[in-house]
N, C-alpha and C. Protein backbone atom coordinates (compact mmCIF):
# COMPACT_ATOMS: atom_id res chain seq x y z
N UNK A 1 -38.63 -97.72 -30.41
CA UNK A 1 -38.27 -96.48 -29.73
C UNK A 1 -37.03 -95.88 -30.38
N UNK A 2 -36.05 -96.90 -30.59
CA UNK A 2 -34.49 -96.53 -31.23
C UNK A 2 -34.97 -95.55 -32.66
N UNK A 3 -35.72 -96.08 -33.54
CA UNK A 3 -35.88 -95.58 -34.88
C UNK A 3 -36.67 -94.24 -34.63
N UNK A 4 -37.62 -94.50 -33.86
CA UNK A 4 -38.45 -93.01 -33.59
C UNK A 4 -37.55 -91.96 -33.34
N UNK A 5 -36.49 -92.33 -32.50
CA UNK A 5 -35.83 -90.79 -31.74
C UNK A 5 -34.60 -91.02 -32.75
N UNK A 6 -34.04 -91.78 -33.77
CA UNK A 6 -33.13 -91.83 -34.51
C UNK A 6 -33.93 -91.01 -36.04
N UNK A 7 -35.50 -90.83 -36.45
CA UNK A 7 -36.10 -90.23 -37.44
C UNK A 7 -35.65 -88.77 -36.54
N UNK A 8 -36.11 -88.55 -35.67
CA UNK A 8 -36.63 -87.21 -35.13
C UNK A 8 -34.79 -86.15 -35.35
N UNK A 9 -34.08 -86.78 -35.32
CA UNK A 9 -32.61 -86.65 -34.96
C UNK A 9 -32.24 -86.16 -36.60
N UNK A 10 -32.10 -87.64 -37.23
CA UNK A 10 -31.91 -87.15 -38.78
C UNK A 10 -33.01 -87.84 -39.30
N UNK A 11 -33.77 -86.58 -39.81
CA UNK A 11 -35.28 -86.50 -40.52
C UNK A 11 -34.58 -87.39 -41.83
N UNK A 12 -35.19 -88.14 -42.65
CA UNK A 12 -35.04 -89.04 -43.83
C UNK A 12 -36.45 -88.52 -45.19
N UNK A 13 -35.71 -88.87 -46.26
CA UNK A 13 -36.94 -87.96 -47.53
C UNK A 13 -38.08 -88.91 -47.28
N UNK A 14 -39.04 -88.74 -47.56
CA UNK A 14 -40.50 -89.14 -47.26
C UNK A 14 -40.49 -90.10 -48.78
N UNK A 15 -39.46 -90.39 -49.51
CA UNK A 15 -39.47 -91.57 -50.36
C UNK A 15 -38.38 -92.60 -50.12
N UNK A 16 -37.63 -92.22 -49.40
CA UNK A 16 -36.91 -93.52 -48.95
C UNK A 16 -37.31 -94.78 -48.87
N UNK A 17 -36.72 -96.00 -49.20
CA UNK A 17 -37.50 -97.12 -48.48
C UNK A 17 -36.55 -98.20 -47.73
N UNK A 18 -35.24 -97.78 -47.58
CA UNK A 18 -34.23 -98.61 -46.94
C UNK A 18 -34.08 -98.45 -45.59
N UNK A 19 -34.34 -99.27 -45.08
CA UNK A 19 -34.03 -99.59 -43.50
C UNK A 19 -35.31 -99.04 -42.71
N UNK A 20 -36.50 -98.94 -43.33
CA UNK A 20 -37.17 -98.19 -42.60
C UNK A 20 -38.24 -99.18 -43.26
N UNK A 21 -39.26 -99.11 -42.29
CA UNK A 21 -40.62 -100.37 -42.43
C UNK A 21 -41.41 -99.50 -43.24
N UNK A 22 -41.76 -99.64 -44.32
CA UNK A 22 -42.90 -99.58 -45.43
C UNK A 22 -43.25 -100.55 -46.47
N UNK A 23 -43.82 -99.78 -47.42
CA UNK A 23 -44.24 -101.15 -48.13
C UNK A 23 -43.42 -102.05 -49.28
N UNK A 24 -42.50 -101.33 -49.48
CA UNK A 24 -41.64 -101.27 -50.18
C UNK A 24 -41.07 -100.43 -51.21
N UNK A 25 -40.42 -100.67 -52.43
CA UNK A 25 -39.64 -100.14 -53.56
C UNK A 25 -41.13 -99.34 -54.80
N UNK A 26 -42.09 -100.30 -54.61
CA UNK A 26 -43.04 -100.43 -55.63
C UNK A 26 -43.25 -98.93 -55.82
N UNK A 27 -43.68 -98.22 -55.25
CA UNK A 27 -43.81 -96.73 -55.32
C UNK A 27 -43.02 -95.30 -55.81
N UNK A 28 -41.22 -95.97 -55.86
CA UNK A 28 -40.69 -95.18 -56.16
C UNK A 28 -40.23 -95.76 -57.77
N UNK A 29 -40.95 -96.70 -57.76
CA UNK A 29 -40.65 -97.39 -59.33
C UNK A 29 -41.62 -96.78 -60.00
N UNK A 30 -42.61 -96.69 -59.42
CA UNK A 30 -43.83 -96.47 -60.47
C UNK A 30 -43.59 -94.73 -60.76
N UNK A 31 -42.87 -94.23 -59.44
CA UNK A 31 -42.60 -93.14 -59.97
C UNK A 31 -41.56 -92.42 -61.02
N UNK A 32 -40.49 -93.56 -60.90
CA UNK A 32 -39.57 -93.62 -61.88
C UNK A 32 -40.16 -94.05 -63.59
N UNK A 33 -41.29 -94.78 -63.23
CA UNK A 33 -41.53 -95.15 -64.65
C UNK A 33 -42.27 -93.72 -65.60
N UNK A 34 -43.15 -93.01 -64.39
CA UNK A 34 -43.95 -91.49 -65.10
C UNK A 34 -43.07 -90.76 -65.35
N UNK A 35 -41.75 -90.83 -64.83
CA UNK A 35 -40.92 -89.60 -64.67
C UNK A 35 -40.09 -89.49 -66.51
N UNK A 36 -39.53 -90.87 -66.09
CA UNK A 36 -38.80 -91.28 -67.64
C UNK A 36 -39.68 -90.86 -69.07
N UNK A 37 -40.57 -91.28 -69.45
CA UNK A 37 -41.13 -90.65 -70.62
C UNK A 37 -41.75 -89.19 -70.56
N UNK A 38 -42.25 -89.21 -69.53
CA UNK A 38 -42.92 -87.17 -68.92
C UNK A 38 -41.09 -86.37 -69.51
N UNK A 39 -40.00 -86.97 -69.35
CA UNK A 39 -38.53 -85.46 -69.42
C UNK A 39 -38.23 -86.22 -70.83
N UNK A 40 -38.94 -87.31 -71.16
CA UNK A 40 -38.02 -87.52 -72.73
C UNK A 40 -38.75 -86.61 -73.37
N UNK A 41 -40.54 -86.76 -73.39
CA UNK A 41 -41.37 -86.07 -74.15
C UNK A 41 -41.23 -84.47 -74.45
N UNK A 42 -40.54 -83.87 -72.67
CA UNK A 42 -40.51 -82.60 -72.98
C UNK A 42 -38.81 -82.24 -72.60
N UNK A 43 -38.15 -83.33 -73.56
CA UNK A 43 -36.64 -82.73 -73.81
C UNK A 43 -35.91 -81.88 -72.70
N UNK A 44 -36.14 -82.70 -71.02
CA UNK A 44 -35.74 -81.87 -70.12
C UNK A 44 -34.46 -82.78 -69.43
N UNK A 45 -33.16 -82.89 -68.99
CA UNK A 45 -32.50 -83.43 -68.12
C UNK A 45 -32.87 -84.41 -67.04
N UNK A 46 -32.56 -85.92 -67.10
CA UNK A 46 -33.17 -86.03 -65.98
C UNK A 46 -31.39 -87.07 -65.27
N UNK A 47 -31.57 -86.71 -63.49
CA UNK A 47 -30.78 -87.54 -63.14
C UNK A 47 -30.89 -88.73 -61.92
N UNK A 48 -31.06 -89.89 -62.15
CA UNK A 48 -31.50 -90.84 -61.37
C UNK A 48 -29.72 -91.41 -60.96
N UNK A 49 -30.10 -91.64 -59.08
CA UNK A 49 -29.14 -92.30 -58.26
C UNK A 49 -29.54 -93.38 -57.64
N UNK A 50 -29.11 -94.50 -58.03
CA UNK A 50 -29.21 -95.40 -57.09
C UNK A 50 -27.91 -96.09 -56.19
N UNK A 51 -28.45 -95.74 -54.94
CA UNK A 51 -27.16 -95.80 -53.88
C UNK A 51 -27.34 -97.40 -53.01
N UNK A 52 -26.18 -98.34 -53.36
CA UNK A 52 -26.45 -99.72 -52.29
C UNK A 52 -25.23 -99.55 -51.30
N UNK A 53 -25.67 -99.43 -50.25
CA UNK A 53 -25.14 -99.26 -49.17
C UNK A 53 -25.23 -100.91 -48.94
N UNK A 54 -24.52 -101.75 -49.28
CA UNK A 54 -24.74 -102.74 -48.98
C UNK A 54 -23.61 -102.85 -47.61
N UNK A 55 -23.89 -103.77 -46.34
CA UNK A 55 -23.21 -103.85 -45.22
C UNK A 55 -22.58 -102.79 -44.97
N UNK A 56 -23.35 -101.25 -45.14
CA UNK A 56 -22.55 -99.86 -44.64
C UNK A 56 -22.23 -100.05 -43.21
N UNK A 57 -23.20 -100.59 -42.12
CA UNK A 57 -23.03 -100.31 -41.29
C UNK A 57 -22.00 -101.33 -40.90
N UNK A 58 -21.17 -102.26 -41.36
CA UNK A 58 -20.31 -103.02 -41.20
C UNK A 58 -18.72 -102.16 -41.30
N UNK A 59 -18.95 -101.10 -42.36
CA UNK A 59 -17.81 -100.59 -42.72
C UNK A 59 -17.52 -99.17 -42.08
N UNK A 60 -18.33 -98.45 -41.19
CA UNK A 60 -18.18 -97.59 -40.37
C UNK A 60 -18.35 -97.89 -38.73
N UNK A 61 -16.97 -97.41 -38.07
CA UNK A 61 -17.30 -97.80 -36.77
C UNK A 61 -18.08 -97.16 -35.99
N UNK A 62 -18.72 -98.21 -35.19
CA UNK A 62 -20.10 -97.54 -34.10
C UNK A 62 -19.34 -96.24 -33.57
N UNK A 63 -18.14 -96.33 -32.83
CA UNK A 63 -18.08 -95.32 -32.33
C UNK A 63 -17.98 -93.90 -33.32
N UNK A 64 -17.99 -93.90 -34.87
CA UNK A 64 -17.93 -93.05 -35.58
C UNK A 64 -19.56 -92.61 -34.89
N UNK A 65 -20.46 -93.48 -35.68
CA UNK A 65 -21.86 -93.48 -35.56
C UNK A 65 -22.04 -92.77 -34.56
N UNK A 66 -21.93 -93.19 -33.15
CA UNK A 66 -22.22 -92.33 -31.80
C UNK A 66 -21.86 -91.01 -31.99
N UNK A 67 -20.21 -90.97 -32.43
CA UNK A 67 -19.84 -89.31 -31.97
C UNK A 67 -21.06 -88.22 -33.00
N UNK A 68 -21.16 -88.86 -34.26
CA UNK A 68 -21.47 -88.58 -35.28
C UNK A 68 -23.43 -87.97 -34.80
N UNK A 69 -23.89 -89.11 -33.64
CA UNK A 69 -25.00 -88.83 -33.77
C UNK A 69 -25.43 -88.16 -32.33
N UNK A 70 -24.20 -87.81 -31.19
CA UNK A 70 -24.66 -86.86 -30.33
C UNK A 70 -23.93 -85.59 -30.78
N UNK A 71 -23.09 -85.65 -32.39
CA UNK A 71 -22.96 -83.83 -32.93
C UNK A 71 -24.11 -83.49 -33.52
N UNK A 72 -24.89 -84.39 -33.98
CA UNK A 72 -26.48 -84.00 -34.44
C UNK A 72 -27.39 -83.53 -33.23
């Protein structure tokens, strides 16, 4: 119930795969792998982020979180 009305609140990109039940990473790899030779071949910019939030929620306090998520 928590995650349902916590998606609906702050919507998340439809490729995410952290903290949220799917199948995993495999999908945004495979997309990373078409992507890499498709912008070398046609000499275009490309910029990849990978973000580890490792123990984020350790390092922000809940009560940030709350105020944070009844200003949403």
């Amino acid at each position: 119930i928590l995650t349902a009305r916590l998606t609906k609140a702050c919507p998340t990109n439809t490729r995410q795969r952290g903290f949220i039940r799917s199948a995993g990473c495999s999908r945004n790899l495979k997309l990373l792998q078409l992507l890499i030779p498709n912008t070398k071949r046609e000499h275009r910019p490309l910029g990849v982020v990978f973000i580890d939030l490792v123990k984020a929620f350790d390092t922000v306090s809940h009560s940030h979180i709350i105020w944070l998520l009844n200003r949403r």
